[in-house]
Protein backbone atom coordinates (compact mmCIF):
# COMPACT_ATOMS: atom_id res chain seq x y z
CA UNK A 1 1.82 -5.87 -19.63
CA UNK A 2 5.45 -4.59 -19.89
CA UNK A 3 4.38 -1.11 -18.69
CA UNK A 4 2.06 -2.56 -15.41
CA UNK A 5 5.09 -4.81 -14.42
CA UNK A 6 7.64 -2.03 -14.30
CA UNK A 7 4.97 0.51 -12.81
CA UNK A 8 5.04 -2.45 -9.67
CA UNK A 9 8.64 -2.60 -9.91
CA UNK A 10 8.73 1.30 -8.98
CA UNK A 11 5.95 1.21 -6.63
CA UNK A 12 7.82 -1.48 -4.68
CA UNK A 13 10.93 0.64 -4.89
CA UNK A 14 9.49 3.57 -3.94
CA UNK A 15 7.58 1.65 -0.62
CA UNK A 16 10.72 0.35 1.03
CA UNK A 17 12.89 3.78 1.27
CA UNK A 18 14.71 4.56 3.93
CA UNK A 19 11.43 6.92 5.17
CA UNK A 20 8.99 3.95 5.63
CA UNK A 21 11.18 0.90 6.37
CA UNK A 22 9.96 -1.50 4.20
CA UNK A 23 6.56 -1.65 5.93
CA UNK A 24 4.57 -3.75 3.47
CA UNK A 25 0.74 -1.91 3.20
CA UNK A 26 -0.74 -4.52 4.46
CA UNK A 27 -3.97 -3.93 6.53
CA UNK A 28 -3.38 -3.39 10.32
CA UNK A 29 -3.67 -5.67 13.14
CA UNK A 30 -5.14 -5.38 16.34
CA UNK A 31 -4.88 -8.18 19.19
CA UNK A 32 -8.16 -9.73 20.05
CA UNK A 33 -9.66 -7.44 23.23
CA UNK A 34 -9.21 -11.02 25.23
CA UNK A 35 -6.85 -10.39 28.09
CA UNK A 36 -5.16 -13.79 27.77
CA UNK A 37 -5.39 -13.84 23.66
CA UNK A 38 -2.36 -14.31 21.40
CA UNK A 39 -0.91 -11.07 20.14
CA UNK A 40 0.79 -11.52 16.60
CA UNK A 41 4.31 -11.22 15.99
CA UNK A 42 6.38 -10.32 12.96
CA UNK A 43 10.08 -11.01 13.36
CA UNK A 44 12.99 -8.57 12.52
CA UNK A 45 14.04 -11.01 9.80
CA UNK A 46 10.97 -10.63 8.31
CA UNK A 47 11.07 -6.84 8.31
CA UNK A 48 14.34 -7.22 6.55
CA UNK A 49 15.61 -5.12 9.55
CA UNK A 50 19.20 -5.62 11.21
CA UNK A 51 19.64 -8.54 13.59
CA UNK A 52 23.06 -7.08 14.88
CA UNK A 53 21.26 -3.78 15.43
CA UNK A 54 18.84 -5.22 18.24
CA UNK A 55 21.32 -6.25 21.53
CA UNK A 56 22.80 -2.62 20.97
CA UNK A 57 19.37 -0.82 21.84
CA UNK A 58 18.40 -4.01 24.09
CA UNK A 59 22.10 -3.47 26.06
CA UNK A 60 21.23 0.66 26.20
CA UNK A 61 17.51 0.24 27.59
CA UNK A 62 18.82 -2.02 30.36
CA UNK A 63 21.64 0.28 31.01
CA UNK A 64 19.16 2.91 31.28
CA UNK A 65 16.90 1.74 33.84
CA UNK A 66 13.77 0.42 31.39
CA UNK A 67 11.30 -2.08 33.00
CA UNK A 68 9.76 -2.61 29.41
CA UNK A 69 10.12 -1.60 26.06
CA UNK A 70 8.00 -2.23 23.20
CA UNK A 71 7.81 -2.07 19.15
CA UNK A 72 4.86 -2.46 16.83
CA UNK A 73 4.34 -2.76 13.55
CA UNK A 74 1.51 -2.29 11.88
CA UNK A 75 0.07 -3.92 14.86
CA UNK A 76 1.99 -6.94 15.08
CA UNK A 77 4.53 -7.48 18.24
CA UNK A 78 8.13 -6.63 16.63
CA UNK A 79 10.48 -6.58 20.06
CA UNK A 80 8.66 -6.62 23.52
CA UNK A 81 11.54 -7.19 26.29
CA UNK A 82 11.20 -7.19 29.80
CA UNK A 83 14.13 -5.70 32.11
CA UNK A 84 15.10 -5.86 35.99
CA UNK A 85 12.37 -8.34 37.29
CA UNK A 86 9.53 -6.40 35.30
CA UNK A 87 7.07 -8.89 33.84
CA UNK A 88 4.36 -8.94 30.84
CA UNK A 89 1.42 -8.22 33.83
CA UNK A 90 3.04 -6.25 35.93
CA UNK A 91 1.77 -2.59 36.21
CA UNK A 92 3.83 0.64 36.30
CA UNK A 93 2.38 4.17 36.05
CA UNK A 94 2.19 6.15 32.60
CA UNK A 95 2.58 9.58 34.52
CA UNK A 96 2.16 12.31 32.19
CA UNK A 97 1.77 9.99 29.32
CA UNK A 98 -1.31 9.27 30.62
CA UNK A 99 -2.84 12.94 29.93
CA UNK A 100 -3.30 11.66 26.53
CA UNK A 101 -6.02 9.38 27.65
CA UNK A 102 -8.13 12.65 29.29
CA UNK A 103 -7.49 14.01 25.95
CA UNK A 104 -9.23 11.08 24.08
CA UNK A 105 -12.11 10.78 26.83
CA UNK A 106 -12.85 14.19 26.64
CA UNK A 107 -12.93 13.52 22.58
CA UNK A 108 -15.25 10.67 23.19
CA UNK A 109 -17.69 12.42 25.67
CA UNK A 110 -17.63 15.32 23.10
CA UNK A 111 -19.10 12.91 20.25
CA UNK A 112 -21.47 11.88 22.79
CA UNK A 113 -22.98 15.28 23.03
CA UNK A 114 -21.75 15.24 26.67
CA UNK A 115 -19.40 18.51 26.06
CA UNK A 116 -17.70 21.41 23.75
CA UNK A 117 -14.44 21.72 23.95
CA UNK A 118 -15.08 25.51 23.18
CA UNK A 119 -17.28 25.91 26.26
CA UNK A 120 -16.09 27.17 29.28
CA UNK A 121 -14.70 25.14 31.88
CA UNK A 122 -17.31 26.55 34.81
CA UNK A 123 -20.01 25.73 32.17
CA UNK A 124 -19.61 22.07 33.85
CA UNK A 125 -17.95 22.30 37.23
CA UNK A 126 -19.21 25.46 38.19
CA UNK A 127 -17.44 28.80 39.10
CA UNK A 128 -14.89 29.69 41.80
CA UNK A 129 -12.30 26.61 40.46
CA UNK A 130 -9.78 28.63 40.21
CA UNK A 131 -8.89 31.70 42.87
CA UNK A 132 -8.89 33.90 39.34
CA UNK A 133 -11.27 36.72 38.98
CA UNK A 134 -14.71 35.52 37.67
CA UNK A 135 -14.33 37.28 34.66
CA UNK A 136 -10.83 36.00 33.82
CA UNK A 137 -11.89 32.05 34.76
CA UNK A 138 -14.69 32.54 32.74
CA UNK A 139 -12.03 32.60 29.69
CA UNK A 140 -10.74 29.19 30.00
CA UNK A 141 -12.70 26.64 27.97
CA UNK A 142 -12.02 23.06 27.62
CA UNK A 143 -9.77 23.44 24.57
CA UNK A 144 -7.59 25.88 27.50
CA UNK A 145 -7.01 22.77 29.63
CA UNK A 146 -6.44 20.58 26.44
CA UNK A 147 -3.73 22.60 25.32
CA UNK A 148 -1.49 23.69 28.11
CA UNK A 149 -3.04 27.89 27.29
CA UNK A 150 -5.06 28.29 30.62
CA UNK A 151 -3.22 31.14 31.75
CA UNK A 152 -2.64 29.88 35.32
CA UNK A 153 0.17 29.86 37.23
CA UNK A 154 2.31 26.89 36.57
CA UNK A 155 4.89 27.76 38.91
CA UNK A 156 3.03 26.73 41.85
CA UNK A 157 3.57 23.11 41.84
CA UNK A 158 1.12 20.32 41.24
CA UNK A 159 -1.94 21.24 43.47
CA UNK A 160 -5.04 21.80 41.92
CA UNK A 161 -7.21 23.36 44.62
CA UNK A 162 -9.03 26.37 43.38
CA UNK A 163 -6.20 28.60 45.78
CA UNK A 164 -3.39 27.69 44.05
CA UNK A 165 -4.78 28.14 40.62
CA UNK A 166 -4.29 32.08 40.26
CA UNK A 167 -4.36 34.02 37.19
CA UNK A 168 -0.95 35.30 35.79
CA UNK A 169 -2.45 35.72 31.75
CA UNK A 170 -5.35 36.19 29.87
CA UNK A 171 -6.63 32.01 28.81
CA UNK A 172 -5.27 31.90 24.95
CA UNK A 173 -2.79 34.04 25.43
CA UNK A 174 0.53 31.63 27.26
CA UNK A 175 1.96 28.52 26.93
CA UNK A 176 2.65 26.88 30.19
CA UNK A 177 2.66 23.04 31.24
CA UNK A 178 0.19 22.45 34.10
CA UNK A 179 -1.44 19.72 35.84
CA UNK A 180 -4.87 21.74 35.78
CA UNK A 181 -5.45 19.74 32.61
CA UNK A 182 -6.97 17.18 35.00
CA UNK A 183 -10.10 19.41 35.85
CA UNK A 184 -11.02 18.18 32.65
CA UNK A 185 -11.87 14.90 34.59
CA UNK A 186 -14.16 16.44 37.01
CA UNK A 187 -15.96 17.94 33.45
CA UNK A 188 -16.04 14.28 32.26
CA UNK A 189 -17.82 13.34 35.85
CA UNK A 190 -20.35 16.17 35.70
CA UNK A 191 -21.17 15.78 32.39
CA UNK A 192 -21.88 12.25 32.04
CA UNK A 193 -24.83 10.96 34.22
CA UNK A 194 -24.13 8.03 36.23
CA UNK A 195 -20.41 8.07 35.78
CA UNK A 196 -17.54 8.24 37.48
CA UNK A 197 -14.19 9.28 35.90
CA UNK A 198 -13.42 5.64 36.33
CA UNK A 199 -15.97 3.81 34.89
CA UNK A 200 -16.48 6.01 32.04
CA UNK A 201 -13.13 5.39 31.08
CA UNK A 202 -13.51 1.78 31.83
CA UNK A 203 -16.37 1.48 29.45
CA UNK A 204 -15.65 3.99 26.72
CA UNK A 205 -11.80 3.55 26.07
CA UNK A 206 -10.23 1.29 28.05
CA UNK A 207 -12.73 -2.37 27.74
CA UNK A 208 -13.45 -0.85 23.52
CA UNK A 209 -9.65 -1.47 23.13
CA UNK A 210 -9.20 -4.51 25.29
CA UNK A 211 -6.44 -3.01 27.52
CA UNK A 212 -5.91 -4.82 30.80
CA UNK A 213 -8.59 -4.38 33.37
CA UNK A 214 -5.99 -4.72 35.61
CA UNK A 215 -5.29 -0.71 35.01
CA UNK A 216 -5.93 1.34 37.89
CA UNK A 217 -6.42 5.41 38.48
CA UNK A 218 -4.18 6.44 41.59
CA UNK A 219 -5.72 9.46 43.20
CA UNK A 220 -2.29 11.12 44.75
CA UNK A 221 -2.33 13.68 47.14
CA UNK A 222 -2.57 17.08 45.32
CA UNK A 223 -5.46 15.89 43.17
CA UNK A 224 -4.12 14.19 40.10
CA UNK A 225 -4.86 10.81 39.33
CA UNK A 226 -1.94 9.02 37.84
CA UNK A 227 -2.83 5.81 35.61
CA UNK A 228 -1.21 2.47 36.16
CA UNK A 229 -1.05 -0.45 33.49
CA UNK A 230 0.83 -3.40 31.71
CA UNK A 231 2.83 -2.48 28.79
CA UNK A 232 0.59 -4.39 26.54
CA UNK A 233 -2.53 -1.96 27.71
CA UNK A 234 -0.17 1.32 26.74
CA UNK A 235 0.54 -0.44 23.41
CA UNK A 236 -3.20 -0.80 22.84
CA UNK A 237 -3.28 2.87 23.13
CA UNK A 238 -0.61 3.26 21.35
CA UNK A 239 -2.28 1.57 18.40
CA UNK A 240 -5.64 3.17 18.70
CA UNK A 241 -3.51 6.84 18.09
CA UNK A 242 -1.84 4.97 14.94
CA UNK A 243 -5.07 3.87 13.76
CA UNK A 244 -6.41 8.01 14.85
CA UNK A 245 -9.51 6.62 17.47
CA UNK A 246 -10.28 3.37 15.51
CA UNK A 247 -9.56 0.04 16.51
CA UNK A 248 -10.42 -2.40 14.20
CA UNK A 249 -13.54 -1.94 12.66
CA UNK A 250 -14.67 0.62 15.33
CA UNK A 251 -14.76 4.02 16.08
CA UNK A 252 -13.41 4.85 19.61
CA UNK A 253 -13.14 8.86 18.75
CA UNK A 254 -13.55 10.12 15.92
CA UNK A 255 -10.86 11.05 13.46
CA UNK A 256 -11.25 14.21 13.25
CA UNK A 257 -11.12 14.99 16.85
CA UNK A 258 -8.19 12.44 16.83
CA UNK A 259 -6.47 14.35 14.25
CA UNK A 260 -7.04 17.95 15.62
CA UNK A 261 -5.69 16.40 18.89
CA UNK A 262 -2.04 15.35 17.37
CA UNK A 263 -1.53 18.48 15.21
CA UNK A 264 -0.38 22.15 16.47
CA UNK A 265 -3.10 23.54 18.40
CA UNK A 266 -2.12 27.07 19.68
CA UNK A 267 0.38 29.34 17.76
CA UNK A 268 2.89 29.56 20.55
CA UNK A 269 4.22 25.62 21.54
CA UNK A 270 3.68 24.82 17.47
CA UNK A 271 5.18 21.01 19.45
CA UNK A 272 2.51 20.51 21.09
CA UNK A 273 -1.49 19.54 20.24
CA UNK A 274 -4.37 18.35 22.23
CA UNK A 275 -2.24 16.94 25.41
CA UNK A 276 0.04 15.39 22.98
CA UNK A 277 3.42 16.07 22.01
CA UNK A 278 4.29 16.84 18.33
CA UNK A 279 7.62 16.04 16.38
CA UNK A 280 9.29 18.02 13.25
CA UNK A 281 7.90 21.57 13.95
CA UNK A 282 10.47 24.55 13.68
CA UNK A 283 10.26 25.38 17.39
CA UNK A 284 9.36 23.54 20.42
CA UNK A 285 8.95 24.71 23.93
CA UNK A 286 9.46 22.60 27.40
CA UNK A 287 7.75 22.41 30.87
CA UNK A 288 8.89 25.06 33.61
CA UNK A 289 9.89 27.85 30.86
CA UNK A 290 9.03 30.12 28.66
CA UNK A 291 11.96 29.67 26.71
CA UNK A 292 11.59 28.61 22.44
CA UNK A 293 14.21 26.45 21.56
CA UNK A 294 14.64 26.11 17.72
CA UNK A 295 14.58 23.27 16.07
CA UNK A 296 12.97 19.58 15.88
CA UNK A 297 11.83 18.06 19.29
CA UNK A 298 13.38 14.94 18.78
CA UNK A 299 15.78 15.51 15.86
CA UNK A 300 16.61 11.56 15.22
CA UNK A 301 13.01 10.55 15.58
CA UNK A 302 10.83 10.37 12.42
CA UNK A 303 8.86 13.64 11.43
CA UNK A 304 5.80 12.84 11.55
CA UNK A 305 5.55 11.32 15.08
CA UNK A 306 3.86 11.85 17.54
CA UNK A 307 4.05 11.24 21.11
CA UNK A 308 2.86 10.90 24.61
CA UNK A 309 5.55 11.63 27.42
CA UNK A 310 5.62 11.24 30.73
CA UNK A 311 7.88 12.20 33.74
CA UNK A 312 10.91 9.78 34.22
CA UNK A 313 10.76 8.58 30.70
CA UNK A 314 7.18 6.74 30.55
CA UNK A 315 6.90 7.02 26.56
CA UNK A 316 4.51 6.02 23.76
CA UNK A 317 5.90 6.99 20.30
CA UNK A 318 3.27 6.83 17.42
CA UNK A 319 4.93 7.38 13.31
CA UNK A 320 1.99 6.78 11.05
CA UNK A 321 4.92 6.67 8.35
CA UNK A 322 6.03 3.66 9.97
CA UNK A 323 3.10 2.05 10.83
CA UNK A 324 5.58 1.92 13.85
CA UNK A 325 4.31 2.11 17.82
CA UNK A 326 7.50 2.13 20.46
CA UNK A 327 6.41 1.91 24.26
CA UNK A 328 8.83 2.53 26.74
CA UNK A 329 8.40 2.08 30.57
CA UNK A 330 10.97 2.64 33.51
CA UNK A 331 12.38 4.18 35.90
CA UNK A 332 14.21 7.73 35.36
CA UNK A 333 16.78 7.59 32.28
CA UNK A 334 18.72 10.57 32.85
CA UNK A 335 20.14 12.74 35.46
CA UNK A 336 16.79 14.69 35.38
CA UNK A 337 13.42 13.49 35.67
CA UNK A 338 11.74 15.07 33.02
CA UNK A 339 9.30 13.61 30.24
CA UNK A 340 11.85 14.65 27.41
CA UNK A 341 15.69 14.13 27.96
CA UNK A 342 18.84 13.17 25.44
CA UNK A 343 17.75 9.87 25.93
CA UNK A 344 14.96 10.31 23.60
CA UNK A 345 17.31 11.47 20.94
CA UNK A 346 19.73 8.18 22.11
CA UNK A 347 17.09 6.18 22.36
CA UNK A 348 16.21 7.09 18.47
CA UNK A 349 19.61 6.35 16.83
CA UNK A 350 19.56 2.89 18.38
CA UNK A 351 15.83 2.29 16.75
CA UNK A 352 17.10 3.98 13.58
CA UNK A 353 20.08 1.36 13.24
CA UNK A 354 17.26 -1.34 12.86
CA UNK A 355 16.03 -0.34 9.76
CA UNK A 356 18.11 2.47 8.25
């Protein structure tokens, strides 16, 4: 008896290190799908995080232009804060954050039968997308598009029309951040009989995880649509990617596409997977270069996040370590309006204090 009570003793120990915070392994929670439900909290006293630590990071958000900010834990509603006139149902775009929702869709249509991410983009929307030569377009395949390696031109700005998608490198073969990930939408329509973009989404993500059906697509101008939601709805989503495509007892995408999709996928940006953004890798590289930078993406943030980020500092932070979720919506942190900034790094310390 002596033995099993010590053996608990270090178990308990070894569960509340600095690396997990004290997150007890208790089963996750997920919010009824209800709109107007009550969404469980868990307090910071509870945690046995740092009160003193919270009006620090509350008093930086604010100072850096957040609308909303949000922290899960192992489901529950830790901090959820509301800044400049920015409400609980009021919606505000996810911007690039948002290509991790074509990423799961495409995962879901996949399991469906609908597509292969190995085929060939043309396979679905037919040829002459791109102003490449037939035999180069004929390269890129939906895992291309998934993971920033189509080998089209990504310094011609954000239009997607088949002339300003030329050919600068064999599909496979470069690393270059480009909205042509969205053609994967037009796959999705083609593919799927009797669906839009919208409504497949609608039925197989966004009503499966109860996320506001409030959310809207916005169809800008050069052919992207942009997705607009409450904070709650990103949260959702950011729970479904803790949980890797379940959500309670049922299987939005599978995990093994899920897991695929938020590890390295190409051997050149080892930071970046299936439209998602990867932490603790040796080398990372950004949008608009073909630079490596060494090092950790986001050296204060926990290893073994990752993360969905979006231009002017839309983020949605997933640690499995941490059973943790952090949402953050706003306007533009920084003097540039990138997805990934110093305030990420900032914006890490201050979450770090809570718990470390």
């Amino acid at each position: 008896m002596k033995n099993i009570i010590l053996f608990t003793l270090v178990f308990i120990t070894l569960s509340c290190s600095k690396d997990n915070c004290c997150v007890n392994p208790q089963q996750m929670y997920f919010p009824p799908n209800s709109e107007t439900a009550t969404w469980e909290t868990t307090s910071v006293q509870e945690l046995g995080w740092k009160q003193n630590a919270v009006q620090p990071l509350l008093d930086y958000l604010q100072l850096k232009n957040t609308k909303s900010f949000m922290i899960l834990i192992n489901g529950k509603i830790v901090l959820e804060n509301y800044f400049d006139g920015h409400t609980q149902n009021a919606l505000w775009y996810w911007a690039s954050a948002g290509k991790t929702l074509t990423a799961t869709v495409v995962g879901i249509a996949q399991q469906e039968g609908l597509v292969n991410v190995n085929n060939k983009v043309s396979d679905y929307i037919g040829a002459g997308w791109t102003s490449a030569p037939l035999a180069k377009e004929n390269l890129i395949t939906l895992h291309h598009l998934l993971t920033m390696t189509s080998g089209l031109n990504d310094a011609l700005g954000d239009d997607i029309s088949p002339s300003n998608l030329q050919y600068t490198a064999d599909a496979g073969t470069r690393w270059a951040y480009h909205n042509v990930y969205v053609k994967l939408q037009d796959v999705i329509e083609n593919a799927t009989p009797n669906h839009t973009w919208n409504n497949y989404f609608n039925e197989k993500l966004r009503d499966k995880i109860g996320m506001s059906t409030n959310g809207v697509w916005y169809n800008n101008a050069d052919g992207n649509r942009i997705y607009f939601s409450t904070t709650r709805s990103m949260a959702r989503f950011g729970l479904l990617a803790l949980n890797k495509g379940k959500w309670n007892q049922t299987t939005v995408v599978n995990q093994d596409y899920f897991n695929t999709a938020t590890t390295t996928s190409q051997n050149i940006n080892l930071a970046y997977g299936n439209l998602w953004w990867i932490n603790g890798k040796t080398s990372y590289r950004l949008p608009q270069t073909q630079l490596q930078f060494n090092g950790s993406l986001i050296p204060s943030a926990p290893s073994d996040m990752f993360c969905a980020l979006g231009k002017n500092d839309q983020k949605i932070y997933v640690v499995p370590s941490l059973k943790m979720v952090v949402i953050r919506m706003g306007d533009i942190a920084g003097n540039a309006n990138l997805a990934l900034s110093d305030f990420d790094n900032v914006l890490w310390q201050k979450i770090n204090a809570l718990y470390q």
